[in-house]
N, C-alpha and C. Protein backbone atom coordinates (compact mmCIF):
# COMPACT_ATOMS: atom_id res chain seq x y z
N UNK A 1 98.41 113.98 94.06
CA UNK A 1 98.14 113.66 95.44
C UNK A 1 99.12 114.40 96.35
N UNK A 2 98.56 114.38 97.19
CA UNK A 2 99.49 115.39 98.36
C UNK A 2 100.52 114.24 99.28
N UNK A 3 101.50 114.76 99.81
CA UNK A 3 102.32 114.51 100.55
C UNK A 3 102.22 113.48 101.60
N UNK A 4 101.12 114.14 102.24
CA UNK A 4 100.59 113.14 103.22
C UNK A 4 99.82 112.50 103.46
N UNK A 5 99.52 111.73 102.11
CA UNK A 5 98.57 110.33 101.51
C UNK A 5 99.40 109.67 101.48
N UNK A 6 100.83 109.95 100.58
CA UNK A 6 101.57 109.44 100.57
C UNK A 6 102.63 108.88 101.81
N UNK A 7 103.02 109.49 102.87
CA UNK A 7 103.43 109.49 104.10
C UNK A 7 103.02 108.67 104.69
N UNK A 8 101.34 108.50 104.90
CA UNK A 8 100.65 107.43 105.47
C UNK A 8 101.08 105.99 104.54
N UNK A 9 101.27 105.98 103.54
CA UNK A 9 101.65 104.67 102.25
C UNK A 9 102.93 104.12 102.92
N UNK A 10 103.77 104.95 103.49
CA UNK A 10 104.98 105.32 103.92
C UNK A 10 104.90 104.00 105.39
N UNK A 11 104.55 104.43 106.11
CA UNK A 11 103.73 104.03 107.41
C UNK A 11 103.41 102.31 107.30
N UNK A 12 102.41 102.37 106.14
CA UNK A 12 101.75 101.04 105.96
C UNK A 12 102.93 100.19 105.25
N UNK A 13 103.79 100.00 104.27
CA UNK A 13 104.98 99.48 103.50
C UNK A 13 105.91 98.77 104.80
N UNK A 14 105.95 97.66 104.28
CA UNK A 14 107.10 97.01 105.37
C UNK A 14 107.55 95.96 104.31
N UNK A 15 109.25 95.45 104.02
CA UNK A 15 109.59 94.91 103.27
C UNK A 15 109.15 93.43 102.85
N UNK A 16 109.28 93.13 101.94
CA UNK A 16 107.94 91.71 101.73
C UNK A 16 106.51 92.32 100.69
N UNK A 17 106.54 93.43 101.35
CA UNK A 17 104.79 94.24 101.20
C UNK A 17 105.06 93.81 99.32
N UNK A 18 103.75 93.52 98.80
CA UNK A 18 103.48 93.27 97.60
C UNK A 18 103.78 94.76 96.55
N UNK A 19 105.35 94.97 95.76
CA UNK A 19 105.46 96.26 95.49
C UNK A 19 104.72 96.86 94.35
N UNK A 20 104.22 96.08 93.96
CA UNK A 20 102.64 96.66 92.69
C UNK A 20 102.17 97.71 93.35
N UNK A 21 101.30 97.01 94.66
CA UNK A 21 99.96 98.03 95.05
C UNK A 21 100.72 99.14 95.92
N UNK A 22 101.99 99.45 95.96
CA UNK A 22 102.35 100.12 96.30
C UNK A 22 103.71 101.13 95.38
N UNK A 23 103.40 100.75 94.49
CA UNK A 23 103.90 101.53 92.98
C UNK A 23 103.44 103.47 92.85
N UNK A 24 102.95 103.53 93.26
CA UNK A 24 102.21 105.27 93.11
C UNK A 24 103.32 106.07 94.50
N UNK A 25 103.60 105.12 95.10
CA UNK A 25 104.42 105.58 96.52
C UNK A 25 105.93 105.58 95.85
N UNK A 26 106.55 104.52 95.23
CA UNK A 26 107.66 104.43 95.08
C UNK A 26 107.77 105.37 93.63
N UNK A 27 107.06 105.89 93.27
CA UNK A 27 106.94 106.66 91.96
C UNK A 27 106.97 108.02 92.44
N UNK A 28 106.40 108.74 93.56
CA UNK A 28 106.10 109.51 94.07
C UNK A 28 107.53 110.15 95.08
N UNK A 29 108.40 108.73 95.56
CA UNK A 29 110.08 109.24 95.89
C UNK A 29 110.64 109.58 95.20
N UNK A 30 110.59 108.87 94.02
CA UNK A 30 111.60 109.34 92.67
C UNK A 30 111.89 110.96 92.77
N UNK A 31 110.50 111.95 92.93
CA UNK A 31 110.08 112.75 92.73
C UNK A 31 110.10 114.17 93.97
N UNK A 32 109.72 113.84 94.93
CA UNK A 32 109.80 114.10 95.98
C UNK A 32 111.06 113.65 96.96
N UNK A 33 112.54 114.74 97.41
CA UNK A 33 113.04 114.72 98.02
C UNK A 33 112.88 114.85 99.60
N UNK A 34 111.88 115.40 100.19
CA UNK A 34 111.83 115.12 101.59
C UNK A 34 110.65 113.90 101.79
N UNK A 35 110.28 113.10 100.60
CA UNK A 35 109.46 112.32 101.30
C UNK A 35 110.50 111.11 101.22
N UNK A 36 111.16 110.97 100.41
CA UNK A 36 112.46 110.01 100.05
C UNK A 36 113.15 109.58 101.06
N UNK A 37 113.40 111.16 101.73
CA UNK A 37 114.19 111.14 102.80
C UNK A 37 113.39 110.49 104.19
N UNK A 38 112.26 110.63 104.47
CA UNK A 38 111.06 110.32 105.60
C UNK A 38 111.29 108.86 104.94
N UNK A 39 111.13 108.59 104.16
CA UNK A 39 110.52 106.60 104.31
C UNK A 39 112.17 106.19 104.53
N UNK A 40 113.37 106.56 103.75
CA UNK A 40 114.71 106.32 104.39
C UNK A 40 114.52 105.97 105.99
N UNK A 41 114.24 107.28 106.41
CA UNK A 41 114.23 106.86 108.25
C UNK A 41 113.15 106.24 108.59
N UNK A 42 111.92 106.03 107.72
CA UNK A 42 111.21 104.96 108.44
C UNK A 42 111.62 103.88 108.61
N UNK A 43 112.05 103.33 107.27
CA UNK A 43 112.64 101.87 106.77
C UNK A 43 113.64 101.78 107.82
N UNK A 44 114.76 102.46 108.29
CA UNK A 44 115.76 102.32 108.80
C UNK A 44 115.59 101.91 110.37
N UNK A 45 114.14 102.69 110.35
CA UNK A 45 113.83 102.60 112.19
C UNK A 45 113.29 101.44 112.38
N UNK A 46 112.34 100.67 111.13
CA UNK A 46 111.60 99.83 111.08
C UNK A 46 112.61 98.10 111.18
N UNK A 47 113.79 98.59 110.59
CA UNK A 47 114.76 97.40 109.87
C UNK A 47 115.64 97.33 111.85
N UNK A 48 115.32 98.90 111.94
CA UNK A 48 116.37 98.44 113.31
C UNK A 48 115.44 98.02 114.34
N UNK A 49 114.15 97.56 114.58
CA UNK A 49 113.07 97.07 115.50
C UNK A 49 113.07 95.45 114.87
N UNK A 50 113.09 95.34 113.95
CA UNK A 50 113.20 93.78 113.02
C UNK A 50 114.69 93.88 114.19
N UNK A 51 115.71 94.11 113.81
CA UNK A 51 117.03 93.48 114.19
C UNK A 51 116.89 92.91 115.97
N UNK A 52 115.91 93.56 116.06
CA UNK A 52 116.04 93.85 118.02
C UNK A 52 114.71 92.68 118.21
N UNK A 53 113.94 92.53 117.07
CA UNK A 53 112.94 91.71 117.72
C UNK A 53 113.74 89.69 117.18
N UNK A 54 114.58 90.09 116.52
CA UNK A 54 115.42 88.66 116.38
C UNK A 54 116.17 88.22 117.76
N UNK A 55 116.63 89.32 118.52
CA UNK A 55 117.16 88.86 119.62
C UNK A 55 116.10 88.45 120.87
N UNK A 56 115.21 88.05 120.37
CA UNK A 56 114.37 87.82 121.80
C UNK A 56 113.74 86.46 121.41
N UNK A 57 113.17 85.46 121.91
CA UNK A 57 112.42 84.47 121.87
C UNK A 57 110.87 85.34 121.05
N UNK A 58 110.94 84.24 120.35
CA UNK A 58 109.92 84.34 118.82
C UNK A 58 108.30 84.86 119.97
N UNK A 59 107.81 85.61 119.35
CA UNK A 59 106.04 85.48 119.75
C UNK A 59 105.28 85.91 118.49
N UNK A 60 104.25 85.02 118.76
CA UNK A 60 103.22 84.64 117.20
C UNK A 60 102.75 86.35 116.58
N UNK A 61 102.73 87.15 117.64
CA UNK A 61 102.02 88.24 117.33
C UNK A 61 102.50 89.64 117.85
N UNK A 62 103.16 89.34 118.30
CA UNK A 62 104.05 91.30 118.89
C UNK A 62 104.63 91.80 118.28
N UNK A 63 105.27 91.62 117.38
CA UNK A 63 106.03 91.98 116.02
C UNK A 63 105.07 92.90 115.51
N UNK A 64 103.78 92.41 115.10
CA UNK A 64 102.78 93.07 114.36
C UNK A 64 102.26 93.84 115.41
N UNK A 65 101.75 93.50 116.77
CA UNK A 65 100.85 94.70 117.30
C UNK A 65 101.88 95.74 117.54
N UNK A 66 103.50 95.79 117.68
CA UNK A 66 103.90 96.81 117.78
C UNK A 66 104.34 97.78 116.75
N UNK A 67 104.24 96.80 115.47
CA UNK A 67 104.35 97.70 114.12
C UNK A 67 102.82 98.47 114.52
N UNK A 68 101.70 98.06 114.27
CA UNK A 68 100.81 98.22 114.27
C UNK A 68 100.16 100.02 115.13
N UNK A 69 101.13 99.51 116.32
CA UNK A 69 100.99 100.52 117.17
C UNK A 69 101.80 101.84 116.69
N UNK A 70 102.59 101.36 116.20
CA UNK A 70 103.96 102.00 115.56
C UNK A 70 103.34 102.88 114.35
N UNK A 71 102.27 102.27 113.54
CA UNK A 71 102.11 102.94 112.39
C UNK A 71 100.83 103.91 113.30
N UNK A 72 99.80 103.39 114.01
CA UNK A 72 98.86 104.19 114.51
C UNK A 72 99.42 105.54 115.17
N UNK A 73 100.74 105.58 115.84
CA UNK A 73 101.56 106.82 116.14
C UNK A 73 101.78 107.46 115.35
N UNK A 74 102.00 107.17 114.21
CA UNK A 74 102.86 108.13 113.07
C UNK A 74 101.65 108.37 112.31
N UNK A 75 100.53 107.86 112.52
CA UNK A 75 99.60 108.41 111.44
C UNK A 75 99.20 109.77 112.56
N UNK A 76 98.82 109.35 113.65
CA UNK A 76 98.66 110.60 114.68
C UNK A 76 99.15 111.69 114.76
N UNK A 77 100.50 111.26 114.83
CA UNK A 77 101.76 112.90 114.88
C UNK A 77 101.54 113.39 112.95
N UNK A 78 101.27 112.51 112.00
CA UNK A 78 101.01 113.23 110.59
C UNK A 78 99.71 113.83 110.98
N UNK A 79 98.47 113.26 111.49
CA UNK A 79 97.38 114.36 111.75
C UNK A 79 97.52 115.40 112.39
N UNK A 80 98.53 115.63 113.53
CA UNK A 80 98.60 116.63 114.32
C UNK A 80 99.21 117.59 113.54
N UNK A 81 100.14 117.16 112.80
CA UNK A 81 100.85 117.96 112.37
C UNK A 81 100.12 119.02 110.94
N UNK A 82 99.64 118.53 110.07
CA UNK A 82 98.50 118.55 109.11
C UNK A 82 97.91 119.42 109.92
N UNK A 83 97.14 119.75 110.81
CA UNK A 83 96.45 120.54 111.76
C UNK A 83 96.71 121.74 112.35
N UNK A 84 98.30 121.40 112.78
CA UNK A 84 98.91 122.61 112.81
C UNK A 84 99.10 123.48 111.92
N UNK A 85 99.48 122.94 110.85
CA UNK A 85 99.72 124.01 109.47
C UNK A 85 98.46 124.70 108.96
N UNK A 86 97.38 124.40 109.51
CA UNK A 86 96.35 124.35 108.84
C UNK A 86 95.92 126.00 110.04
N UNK A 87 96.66 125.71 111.39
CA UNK A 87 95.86 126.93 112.06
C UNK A 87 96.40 128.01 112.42
């Protein structure tokens, strides 16, 4: 599989996530040094939006629509980018 199947796996993974169905991804860092390095700074960006959403009064659902939004960006800038190389 290519890079950026995996990238998107990357995207969707948030800690908790059930790590079975996501075993082909963590098999695939072992292996791959710049994708290792990409989920590092996802996780890190992701862990530092968790830290920032503890300081605010709780809401049932913004947490998720802004992950949400969060992953729909990064799948975007991976399509754009995919596109570029391509022309």
């Amino acid at each position: 599989m290519s890079c950026e199947l995996y990238k998107s796996e990357m995207y969707a993974w948030r800690a908790g996530s059930d790590a079975a169905s996501f075993r082909p991804l963590f098999d695939h860092l072992t292996i791959c040094p710049e994708c290792a390095t990409l989920f590092e700074q996802v996780t890190a960006s992701d862990e530092s939006l968790q830290r920032t959403f503890r300081g605010f009064p709780e809401s049932p659902d913004l947490e998720d629509r802004i992950f949400a939004g969060l992953a729909r960006q990064r799948a975007q800038g991976a399509a754009r980018s995919t596109t570029a190389k391509r022309v």
